[in-house]
Protein backbone atom coordinates (compact mmCIF):
# COMPACT_ATOMS: atom_id res chain seq x y z
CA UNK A 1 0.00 0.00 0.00
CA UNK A 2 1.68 3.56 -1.15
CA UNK A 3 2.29 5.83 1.85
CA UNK A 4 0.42 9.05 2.03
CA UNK A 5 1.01 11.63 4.32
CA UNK A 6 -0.77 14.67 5.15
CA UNK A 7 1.05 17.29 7.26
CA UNK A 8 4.90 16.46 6.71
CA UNK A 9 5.27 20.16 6.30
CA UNK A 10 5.25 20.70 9.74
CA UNK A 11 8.75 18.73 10.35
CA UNK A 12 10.63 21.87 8.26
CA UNK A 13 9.87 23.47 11.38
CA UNK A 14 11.57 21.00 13.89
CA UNK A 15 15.44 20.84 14.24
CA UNK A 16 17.33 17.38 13.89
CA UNK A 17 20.20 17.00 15.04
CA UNK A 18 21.49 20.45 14.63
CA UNK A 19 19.81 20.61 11.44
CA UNK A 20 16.92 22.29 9.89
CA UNK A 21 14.68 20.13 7.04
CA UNK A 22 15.01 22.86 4.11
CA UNK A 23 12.63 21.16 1.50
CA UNK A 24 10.55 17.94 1.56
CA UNK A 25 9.57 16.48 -2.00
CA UNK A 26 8.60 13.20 -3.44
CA UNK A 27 10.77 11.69 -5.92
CA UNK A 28 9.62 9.91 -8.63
CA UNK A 29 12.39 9.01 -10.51
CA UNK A 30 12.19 5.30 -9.32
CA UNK A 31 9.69 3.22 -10.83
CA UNK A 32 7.04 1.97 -8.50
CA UNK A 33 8.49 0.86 -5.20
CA UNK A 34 11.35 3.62 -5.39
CA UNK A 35 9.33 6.13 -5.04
CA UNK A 36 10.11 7.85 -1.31
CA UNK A 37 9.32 11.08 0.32
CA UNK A 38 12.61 13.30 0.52
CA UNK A 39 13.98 15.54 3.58
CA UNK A 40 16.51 17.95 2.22
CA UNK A 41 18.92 19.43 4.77
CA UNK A 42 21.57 22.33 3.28
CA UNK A 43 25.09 22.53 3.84
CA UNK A 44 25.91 23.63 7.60
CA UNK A 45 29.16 25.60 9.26
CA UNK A 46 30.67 22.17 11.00
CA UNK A 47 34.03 20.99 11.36
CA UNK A 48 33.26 17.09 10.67
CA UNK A 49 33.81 16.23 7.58
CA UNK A 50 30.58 14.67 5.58
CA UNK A 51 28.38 16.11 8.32
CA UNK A 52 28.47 19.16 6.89
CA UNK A 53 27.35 18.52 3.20
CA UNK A 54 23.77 18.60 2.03
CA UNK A 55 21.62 15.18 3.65
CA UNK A 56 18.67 13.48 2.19
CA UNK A 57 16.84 11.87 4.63
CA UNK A 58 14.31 9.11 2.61
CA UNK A 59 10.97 7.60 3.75
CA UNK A 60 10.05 4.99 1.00
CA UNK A 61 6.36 5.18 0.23
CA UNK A 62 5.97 1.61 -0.33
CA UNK A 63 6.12 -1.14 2.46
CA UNK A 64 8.89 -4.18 2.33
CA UNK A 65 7.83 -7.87 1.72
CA UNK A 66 7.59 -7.51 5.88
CA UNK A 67 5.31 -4.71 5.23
CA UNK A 68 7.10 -1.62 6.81
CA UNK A 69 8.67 0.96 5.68
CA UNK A 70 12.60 2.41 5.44
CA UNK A 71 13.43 5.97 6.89
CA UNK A 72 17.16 6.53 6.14
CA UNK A 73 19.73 8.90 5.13
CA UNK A 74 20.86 8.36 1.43
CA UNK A 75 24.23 6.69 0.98
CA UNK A 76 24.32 5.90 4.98
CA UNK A 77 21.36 3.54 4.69
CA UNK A 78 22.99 0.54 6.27
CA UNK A 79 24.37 2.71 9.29
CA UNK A 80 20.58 4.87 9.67
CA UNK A 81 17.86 2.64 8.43
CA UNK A 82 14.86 2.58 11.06
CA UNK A 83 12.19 0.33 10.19
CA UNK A 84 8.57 1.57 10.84
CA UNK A 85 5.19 0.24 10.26
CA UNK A 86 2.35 2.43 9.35
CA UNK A 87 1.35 3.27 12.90
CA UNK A 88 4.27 4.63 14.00
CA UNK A 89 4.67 6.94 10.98
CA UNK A 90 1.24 8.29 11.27
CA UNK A 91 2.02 9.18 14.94
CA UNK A 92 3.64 12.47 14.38
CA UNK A 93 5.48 12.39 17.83
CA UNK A 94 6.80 8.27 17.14
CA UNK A 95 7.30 9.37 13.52
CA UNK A 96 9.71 12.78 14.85
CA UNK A 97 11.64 10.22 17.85
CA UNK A 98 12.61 7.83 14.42
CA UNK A 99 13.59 10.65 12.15
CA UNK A 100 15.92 12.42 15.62
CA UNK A 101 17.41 8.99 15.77
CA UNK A 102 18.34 8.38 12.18
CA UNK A 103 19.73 12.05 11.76
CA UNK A 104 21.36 11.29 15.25
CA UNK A 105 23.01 7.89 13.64
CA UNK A 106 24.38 9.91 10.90
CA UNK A 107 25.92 12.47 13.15
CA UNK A 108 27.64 9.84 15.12
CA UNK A 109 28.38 7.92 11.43
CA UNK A 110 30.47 10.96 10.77
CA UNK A 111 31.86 11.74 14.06
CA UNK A 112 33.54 8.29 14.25
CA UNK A 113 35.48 8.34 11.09
């Protein structure tokens, strides 16, 4: 079942991690079960490396064969994945603890290297 979401508008106004969401889009360019809603942080002033560069956070709009779905930070997925089942995203507060903790895992990610 394809995710839809009303209201994700209101994370741009939350801070993760240090980090402000600057644009929140859905992108298309995968066919079917690509498709994923996308968090968009800018560049920030920091001093670790990686950290600092633009971040995608993605929540994929279609459910695994286990029937949840992946929140993670593109190109860190192994490191940030949380899965979540519908529930959880549609509770705004769960949904917000999940997406601190995967911007969270990608802060430490960086911070170890």
């Amino acid at each position: 079942m394809e995710l839809v979401i009303d209201g994700l508008d209101k994370l741009v106004l939350r801070t993760f991690s240090g980090r402000k969401i600057s644009d929140i889009q859905i992108d298309n360019k995968g066919v079917g079960r690509d498709t994923s809603y996308v968090f968009t942080f800018p560049p920030i002033d920091s001093p670790i490396d990686g950290w600092r560069n633009k971040m995608e956070v993605y929540l994929c709009k279609f459910p695994t064969q286990d029937g949840v779905y992946e929140l993670f930070v593109m190109g860190l997925h192994g490191v940030t994945c949380s899965y979540l089942d519908l529930k959880q995203i549609r509770n705004i507060d769960i949904f917000q603890a999940h997406f601190i903790s995967t911007t969270a895992r990608a802060q430490r990610y960086w911070e170890s290297l």
